[in-house]
PDB file of N, CA and C in Angstrom:
ATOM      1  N   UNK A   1      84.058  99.249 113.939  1.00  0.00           N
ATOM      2  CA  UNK A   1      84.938  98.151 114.301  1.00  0.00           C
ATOM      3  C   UNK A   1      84.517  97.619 115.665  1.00  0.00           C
ATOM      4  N   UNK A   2      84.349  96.200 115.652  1.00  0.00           N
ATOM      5  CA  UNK A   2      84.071  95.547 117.049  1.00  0.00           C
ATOM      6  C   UNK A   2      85.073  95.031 118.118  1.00  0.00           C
ATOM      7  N   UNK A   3      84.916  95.261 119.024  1.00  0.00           N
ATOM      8  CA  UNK A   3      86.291  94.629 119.875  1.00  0.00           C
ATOM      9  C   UNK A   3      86.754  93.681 120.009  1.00  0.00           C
ATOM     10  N   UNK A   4      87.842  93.132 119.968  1.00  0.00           N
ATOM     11  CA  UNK A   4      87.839  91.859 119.707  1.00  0.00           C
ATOM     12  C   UNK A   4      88.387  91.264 121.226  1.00  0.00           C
ATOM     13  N   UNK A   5      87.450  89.819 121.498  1.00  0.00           N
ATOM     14  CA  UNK A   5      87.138  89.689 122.884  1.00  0.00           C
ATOM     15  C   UNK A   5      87.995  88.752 123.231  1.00  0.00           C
ATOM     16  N   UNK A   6      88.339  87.906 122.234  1.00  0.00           N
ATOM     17  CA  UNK A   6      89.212  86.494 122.109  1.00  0.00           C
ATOM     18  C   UNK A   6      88.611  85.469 121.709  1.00  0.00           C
ATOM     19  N   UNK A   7      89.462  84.062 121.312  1.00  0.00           N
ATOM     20  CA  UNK A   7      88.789  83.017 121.320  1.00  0.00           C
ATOM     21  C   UNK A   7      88.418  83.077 119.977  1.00  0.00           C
ATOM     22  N   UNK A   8      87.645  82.700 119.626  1.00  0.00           N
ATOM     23  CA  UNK A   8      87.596  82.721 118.044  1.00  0.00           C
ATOM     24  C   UNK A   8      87.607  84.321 117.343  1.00  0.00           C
ATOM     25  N   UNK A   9      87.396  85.223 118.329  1.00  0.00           N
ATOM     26  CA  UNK A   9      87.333  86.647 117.310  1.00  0.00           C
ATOM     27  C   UNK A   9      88.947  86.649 117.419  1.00  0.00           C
ATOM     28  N   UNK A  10      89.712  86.362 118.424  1.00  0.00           N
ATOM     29  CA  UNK A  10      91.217  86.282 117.938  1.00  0.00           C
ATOM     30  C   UNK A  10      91.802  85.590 116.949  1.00  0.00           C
ATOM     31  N   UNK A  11      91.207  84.317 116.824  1.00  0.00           N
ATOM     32  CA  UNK A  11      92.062  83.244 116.256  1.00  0.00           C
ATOM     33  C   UNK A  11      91.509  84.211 114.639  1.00  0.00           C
ATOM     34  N   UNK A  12      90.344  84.617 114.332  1.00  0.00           N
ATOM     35  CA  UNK A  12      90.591  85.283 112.962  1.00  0.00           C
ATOM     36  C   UNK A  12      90.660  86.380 112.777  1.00  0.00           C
ATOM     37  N   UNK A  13      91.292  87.396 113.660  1.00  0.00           N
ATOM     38  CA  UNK A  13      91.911  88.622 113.497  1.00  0.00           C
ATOM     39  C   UNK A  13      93.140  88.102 113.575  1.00  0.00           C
ATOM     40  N   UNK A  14      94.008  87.097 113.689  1.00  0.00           N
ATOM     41  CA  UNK A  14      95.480  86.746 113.637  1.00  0.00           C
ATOM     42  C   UNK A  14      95.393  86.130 112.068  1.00  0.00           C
ATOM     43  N   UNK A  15      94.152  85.377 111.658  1.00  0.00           N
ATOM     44  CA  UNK A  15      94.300  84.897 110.065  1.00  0.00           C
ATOM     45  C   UNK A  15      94.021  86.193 109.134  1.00  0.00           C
ATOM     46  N   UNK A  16      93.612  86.984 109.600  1.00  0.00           N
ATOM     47  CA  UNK A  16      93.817  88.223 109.059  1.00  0.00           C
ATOM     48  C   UNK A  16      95.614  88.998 108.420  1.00  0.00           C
ATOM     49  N   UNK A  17      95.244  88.835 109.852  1.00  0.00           N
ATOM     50  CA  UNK A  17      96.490  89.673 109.763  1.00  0.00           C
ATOM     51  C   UNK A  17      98.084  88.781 109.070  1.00  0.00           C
ATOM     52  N   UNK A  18      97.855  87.637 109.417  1.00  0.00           N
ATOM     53  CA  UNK A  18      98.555  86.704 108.527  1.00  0.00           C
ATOM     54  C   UNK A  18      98.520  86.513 107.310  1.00  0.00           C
ATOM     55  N   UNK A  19      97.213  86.789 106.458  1.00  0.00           N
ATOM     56  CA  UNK A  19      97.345  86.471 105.221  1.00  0.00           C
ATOM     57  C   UNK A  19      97.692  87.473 104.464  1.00  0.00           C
ATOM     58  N   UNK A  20      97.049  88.989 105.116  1.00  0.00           N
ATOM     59  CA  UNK A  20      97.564  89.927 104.847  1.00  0.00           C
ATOM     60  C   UNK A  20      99.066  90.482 104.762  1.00  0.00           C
ATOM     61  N   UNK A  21      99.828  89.918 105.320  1.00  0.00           N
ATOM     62  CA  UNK A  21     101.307  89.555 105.892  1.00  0.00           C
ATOM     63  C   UNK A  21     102.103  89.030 104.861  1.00  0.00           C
ATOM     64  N   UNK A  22     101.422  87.409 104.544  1.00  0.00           N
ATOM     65  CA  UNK A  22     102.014  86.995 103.274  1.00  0.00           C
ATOM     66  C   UNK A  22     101.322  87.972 101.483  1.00  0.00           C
ATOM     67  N   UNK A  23     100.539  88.323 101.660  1.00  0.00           N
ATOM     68  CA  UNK A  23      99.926  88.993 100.096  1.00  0.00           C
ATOM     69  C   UNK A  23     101.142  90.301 100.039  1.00  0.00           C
ATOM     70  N   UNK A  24     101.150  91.091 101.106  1.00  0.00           N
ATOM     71  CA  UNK A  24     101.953  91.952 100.811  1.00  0.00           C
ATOM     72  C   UNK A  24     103.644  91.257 100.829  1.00  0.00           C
ATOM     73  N   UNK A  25     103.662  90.664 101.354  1.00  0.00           N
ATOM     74  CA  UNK A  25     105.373  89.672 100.660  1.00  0.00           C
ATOM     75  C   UNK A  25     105.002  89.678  99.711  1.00  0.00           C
ATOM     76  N   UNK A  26     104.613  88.597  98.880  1.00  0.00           N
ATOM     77  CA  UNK A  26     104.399  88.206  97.739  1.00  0.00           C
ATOM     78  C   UNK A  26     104.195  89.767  96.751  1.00  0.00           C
ATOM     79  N   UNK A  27     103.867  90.920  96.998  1.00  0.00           N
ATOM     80  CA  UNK A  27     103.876  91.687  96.101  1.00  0.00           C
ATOM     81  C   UNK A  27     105.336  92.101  96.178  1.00  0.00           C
ATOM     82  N   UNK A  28     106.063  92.286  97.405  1.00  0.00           N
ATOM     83  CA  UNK A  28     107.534  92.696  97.161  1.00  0.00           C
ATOM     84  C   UNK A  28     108.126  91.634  96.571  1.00  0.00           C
ATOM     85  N   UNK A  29     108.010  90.139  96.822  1.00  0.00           N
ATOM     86  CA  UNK A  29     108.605  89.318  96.014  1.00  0.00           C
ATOM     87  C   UNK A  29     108.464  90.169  94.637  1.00  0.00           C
ATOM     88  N   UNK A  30     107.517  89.885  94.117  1.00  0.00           N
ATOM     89  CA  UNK A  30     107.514  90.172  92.936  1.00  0.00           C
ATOM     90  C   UNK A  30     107.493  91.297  92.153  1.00  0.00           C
ATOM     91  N   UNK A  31     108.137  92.262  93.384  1.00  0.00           N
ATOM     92  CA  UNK A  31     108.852  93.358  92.862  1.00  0.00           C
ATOM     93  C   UNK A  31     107.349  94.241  92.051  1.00  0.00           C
ATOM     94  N   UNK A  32     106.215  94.091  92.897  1.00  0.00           N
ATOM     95  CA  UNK A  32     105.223  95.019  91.997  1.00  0.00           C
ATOM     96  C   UNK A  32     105.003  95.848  93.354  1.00  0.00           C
ATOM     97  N   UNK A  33     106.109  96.665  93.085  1.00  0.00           N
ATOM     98  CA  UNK A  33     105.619  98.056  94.396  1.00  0.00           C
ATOM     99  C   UNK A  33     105.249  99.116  94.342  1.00  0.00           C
ATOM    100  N   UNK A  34     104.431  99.515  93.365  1.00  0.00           N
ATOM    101  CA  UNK A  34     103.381 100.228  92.783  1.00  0.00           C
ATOM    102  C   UNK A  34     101.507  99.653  94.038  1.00  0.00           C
ATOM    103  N   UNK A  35     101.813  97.999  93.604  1.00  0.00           N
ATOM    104  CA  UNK A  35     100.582  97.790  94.144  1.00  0.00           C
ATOM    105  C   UNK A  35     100.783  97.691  96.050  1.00  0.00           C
ATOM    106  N   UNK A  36     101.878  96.996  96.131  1.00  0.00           N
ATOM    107  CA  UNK A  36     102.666  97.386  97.421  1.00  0.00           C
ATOM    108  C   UNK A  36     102.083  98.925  98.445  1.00  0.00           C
ATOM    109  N   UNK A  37     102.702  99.783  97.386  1.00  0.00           N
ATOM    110  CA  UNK A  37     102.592 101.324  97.861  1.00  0.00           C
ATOM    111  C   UNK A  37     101.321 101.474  98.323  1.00  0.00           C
ATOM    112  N   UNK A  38     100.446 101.161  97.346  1.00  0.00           N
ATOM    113  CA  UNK A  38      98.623 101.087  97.610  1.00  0.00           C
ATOM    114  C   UNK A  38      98.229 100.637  98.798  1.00  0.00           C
ATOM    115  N   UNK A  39      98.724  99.911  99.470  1.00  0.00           N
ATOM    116  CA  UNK A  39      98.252  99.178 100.633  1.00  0.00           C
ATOM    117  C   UNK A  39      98.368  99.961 102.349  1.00  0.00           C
ATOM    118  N   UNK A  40      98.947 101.214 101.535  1.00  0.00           N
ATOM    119  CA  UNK A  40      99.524 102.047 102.760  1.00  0.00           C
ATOM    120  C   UNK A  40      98.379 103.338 102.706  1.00  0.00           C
ATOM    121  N   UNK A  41      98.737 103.797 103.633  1.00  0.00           N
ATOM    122  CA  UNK A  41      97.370 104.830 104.040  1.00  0.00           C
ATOM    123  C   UNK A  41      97.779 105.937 103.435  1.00  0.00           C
ATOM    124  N   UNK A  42      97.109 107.212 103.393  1.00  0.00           N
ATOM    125  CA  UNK A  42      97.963 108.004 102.569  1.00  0.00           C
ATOM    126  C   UNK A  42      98.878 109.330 103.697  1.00  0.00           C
ATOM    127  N   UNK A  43      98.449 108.851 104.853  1.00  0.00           N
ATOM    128  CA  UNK A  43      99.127 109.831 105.471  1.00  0.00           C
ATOM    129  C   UNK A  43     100.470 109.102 106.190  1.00  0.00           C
ATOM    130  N   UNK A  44     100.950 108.173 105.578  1.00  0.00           N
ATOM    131  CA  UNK A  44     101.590 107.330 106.454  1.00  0.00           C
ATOM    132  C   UNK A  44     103.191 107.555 105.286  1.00  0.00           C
ATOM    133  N   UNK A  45     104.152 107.781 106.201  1.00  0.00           N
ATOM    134  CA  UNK A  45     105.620 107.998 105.401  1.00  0.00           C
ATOM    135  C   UNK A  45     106.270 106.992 105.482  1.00  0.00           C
ATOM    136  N   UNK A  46     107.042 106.158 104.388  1.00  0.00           N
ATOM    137  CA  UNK A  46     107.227 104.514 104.560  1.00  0.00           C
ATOM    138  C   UNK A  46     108.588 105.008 103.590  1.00  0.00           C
ATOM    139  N   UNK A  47     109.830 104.375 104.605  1.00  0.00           N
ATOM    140  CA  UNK A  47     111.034 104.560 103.682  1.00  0.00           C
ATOM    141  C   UNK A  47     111.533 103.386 102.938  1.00  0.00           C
ATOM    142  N   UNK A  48     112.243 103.161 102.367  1.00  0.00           N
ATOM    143  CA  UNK A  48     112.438 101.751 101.483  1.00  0.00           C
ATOM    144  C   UNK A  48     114.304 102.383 101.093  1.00  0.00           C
ATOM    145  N   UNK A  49     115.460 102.229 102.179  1.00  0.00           N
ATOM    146  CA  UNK A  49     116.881 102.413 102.111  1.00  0.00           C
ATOM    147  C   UNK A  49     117.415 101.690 100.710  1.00  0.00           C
ATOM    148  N   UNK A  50     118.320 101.714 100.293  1.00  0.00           N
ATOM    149  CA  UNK A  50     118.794 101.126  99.557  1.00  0.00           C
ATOM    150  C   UNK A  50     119.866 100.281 100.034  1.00  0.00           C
ATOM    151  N   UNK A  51     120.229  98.829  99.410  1.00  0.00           N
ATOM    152  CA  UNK A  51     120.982  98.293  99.672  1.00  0.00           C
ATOM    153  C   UNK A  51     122.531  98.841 100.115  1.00  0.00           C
ATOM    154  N   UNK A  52     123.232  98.900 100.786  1.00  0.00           N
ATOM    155  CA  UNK A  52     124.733  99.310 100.490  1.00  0.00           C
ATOM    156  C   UNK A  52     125.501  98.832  99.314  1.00  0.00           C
ATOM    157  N   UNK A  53     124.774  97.686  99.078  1.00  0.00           N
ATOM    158  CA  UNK A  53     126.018  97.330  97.570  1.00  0.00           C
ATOM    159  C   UNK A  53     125.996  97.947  96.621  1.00  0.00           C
ATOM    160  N   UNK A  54     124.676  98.284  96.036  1.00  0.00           N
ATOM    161  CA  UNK A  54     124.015  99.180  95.076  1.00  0.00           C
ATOM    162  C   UNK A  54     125.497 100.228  94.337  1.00  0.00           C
ATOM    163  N   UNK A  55     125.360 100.130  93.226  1.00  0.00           N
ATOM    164  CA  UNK A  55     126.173 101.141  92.958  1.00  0.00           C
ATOM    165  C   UNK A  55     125.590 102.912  92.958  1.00  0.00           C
ATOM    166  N   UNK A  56     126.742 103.902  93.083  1.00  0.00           N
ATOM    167  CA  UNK A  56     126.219 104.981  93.245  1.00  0.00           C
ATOM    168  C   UNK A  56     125.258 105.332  92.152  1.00  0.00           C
ATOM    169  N   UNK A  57     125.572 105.367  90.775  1.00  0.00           N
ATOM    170  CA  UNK A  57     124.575 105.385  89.837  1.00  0.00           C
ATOM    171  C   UNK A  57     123.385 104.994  89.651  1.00  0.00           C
ATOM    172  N   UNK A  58     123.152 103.434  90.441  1.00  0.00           N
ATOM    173  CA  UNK A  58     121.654 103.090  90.736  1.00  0.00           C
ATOM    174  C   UNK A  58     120.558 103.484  91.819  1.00  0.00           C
ATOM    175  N   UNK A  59     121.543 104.501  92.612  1.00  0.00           N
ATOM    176  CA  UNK A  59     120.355 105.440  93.710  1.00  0.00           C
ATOM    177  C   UNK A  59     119.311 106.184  93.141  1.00  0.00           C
ATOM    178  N   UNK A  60     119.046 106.324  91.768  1.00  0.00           N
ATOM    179  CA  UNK A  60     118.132 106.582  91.195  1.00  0.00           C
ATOM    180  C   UNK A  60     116.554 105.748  91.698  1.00  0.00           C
ATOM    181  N   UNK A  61     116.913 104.404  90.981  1.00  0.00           N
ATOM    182  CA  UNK A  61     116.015 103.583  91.422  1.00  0.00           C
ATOM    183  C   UNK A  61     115.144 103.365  92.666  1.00  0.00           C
ATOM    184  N   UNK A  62     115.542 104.242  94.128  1.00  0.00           N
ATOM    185  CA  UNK A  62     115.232 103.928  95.059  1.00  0.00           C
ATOM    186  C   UNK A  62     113.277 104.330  95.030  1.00  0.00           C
ATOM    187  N   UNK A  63     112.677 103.503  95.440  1.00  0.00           N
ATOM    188  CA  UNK A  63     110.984 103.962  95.320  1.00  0.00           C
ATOM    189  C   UNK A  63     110.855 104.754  97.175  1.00  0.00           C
ATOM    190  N   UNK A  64     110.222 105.897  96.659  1.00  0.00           N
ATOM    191  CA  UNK A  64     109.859 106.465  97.786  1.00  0.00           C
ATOM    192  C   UNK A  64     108.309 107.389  97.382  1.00  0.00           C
ATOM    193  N   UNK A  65     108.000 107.478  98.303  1.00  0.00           N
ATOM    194  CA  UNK A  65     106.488 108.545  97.870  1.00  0.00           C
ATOM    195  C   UNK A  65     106.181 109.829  98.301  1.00  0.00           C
ATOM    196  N   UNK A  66     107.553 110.433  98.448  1.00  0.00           N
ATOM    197  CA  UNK A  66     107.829 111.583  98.440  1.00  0.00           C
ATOM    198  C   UNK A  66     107.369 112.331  97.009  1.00  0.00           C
ATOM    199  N   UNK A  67     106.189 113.059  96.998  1.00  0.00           N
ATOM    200  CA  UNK A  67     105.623 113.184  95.764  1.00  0.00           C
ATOM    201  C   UNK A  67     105.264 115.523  96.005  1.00  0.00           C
TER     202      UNK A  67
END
């Protein structure tokens, strides 16, 4: 990895990191968090709470990668 000095190595390490930003929205939009999950490192612990409205019966559903 090279350092990034500014100036144009900034302006596209920020379009980076921006588009990357919206792709992973767009996978929670669309509710595919399987491919979501993938995008995470594997040593990294990522919680996902459940709504409060949720009924008690649907705490099932909650995705975690506690495996």
């Amino acid at each position: 990895m090279t350092a990034v000095v500014g100036g144009v190595d900034l302006v596209l390490l920020e379009r980076d990191i921006e588009r990357f930003l919206y792709a992973e929205a767009k996978l929670l939009d669309d509710r595919r968090f399987q491919e979501w999950y993938q995008l995470f490192a594997d040593d990294v612990r990522y919680f996902m709470p459940l709504r409060q409205n949720r009924l008690i019966r649907e705490q099932d559903q909650e995705f975690s990668g506690d495996d």
